[in-house]
N, C-alpha and C. Protein backbone atom coordinates (compact mmCIF):
# COMPACT_ATOMS: atom_id res chain seq x y z
N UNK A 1 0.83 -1.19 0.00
CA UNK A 1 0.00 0.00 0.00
C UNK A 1 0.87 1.26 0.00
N UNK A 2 1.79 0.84 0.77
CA UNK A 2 2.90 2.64 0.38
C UNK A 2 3.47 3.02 -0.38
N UNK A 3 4.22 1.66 -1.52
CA UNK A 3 4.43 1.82 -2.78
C UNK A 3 3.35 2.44 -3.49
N UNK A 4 2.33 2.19 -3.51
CA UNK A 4 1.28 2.73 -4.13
C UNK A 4 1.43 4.19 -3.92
N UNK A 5 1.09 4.68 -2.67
CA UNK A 5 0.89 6.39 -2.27
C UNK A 5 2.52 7.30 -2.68
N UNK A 6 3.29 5.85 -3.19
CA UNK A 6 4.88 6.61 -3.11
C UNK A 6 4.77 6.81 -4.67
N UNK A 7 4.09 5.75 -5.26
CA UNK A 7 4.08 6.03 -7.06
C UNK A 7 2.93 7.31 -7.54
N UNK A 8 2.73 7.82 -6.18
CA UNK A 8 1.59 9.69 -6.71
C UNK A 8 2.48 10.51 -6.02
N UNK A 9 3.65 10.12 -5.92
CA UNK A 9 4.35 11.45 -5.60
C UNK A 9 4.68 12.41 -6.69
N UNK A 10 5.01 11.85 -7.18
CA UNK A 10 5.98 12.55 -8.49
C UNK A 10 4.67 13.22 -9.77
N UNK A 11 3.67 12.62 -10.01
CA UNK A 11 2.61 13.45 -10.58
C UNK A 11 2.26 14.43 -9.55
N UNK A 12 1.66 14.08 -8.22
CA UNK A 12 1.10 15.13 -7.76
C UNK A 12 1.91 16.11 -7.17
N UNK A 13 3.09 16.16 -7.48
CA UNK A 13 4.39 17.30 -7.23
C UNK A 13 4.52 17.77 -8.55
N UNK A 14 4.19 16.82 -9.73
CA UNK A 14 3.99 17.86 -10.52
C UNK A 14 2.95 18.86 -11.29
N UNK A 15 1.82 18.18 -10.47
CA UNK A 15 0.39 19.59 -10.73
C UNK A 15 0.60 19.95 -10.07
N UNK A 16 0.89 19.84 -8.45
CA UNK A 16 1.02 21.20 -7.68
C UNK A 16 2.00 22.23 -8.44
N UNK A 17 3.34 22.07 -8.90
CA UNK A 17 4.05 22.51 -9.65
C UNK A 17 3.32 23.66 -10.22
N UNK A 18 2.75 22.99 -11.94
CA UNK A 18 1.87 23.24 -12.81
C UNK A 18 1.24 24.32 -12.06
N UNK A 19 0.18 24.13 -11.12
CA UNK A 19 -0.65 24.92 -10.80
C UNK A 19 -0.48 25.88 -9.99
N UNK A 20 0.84 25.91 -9.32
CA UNK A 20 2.18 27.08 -8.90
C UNK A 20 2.36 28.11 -10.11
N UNK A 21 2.61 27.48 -11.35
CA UNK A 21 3.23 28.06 -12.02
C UNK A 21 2.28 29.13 -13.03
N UNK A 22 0.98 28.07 -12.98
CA UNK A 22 -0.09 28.99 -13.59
C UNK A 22 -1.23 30.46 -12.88
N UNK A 23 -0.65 30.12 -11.71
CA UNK A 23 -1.58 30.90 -10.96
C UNK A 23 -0.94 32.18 -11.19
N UNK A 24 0.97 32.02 -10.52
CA UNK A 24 1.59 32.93 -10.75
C UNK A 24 1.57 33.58 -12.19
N UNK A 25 1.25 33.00 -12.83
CA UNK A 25 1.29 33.60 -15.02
C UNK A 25 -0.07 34.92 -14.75
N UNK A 26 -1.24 33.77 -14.29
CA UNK A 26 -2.11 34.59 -14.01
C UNK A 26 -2.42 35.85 -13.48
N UNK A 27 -1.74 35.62 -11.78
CA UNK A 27 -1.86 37.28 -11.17
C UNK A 27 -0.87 38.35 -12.21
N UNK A 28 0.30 37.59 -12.71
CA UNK A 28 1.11 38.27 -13.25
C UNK A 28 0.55 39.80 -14.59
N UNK A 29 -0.46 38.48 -14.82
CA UNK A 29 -0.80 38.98 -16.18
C UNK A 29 -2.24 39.90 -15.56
N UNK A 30 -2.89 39.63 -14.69
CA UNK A 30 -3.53 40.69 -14.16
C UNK A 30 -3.18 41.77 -13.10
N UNK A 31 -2.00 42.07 -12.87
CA UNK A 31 -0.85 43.03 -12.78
C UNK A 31 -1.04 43.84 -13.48
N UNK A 32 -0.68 43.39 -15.17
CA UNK A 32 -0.37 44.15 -15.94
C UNK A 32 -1.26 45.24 -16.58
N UNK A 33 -2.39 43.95 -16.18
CA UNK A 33 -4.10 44.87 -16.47
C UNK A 33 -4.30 45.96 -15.95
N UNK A 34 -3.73 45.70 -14.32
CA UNK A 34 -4.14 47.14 -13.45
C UNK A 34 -5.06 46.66 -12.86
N UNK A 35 -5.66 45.41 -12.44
CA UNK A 35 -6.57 44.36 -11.92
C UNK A 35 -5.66 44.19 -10.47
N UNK A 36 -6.17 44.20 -9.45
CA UNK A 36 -5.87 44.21 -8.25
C UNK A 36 -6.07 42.69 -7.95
N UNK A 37 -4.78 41.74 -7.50
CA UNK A 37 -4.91 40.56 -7.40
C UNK A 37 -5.42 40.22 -6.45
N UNK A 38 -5.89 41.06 -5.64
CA UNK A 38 -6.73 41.13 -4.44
C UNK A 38 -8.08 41.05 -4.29
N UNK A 39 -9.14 41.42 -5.24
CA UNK A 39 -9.99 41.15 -6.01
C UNK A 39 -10.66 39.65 -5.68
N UNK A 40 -11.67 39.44 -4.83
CA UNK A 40 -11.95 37.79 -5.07
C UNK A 40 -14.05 37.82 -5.41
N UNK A 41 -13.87 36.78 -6.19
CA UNK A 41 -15.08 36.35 -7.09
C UNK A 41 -15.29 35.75 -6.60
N UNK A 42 -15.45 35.15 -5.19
CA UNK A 42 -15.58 33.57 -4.52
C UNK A 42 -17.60 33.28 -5.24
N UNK A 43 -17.36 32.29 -5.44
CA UNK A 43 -19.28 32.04 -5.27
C UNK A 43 -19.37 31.46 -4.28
N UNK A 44 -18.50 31.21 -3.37
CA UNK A 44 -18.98 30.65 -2.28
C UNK A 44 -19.00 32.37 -0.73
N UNK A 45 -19.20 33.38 -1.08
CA UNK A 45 -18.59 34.50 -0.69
C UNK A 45 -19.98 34.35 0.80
N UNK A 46 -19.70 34.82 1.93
CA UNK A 46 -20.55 35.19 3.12
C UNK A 46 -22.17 35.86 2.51
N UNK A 47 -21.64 36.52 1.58
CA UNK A 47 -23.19 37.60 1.23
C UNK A 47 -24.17 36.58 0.50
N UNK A 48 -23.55 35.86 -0.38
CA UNK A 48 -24.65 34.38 -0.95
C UNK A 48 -24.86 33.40 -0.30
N UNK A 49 -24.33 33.15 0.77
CA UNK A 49 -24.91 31.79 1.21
C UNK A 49 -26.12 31.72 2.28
N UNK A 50 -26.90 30.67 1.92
CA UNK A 50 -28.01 30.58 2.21
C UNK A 50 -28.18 29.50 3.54
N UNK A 51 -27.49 29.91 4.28
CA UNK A 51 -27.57 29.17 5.60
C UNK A 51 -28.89 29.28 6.63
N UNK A 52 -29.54 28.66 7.03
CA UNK A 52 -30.74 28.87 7.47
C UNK A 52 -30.64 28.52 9.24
């Protein structure tokens, strides 16, 4: 069983990677916009949820 969890190392080090690398492209490039990377779109945000 640990061989197993030891053979997802190396993919899932490399989407975390990947998805390191794209996020950073991203804010980068909304930088350039003048887009405040600070800015969040959550849909999950406090003001929509419908908690009862």
């Amino acid at each position: 069983m640990e061989d197993q969890f030891g053979a997802l190392g190396l993919p899932l080090n490399a989407i975390a990677l990947w998805t390191t690398k794209y996020i950073d492209a991203a804010v980068a490039q909304l930088q350039a916009e003048g887009t405040s990377s600070e800015t969040r779109t959550s849909p999950a945000s406090p003001s929509s949820s419908t908690a009862t």
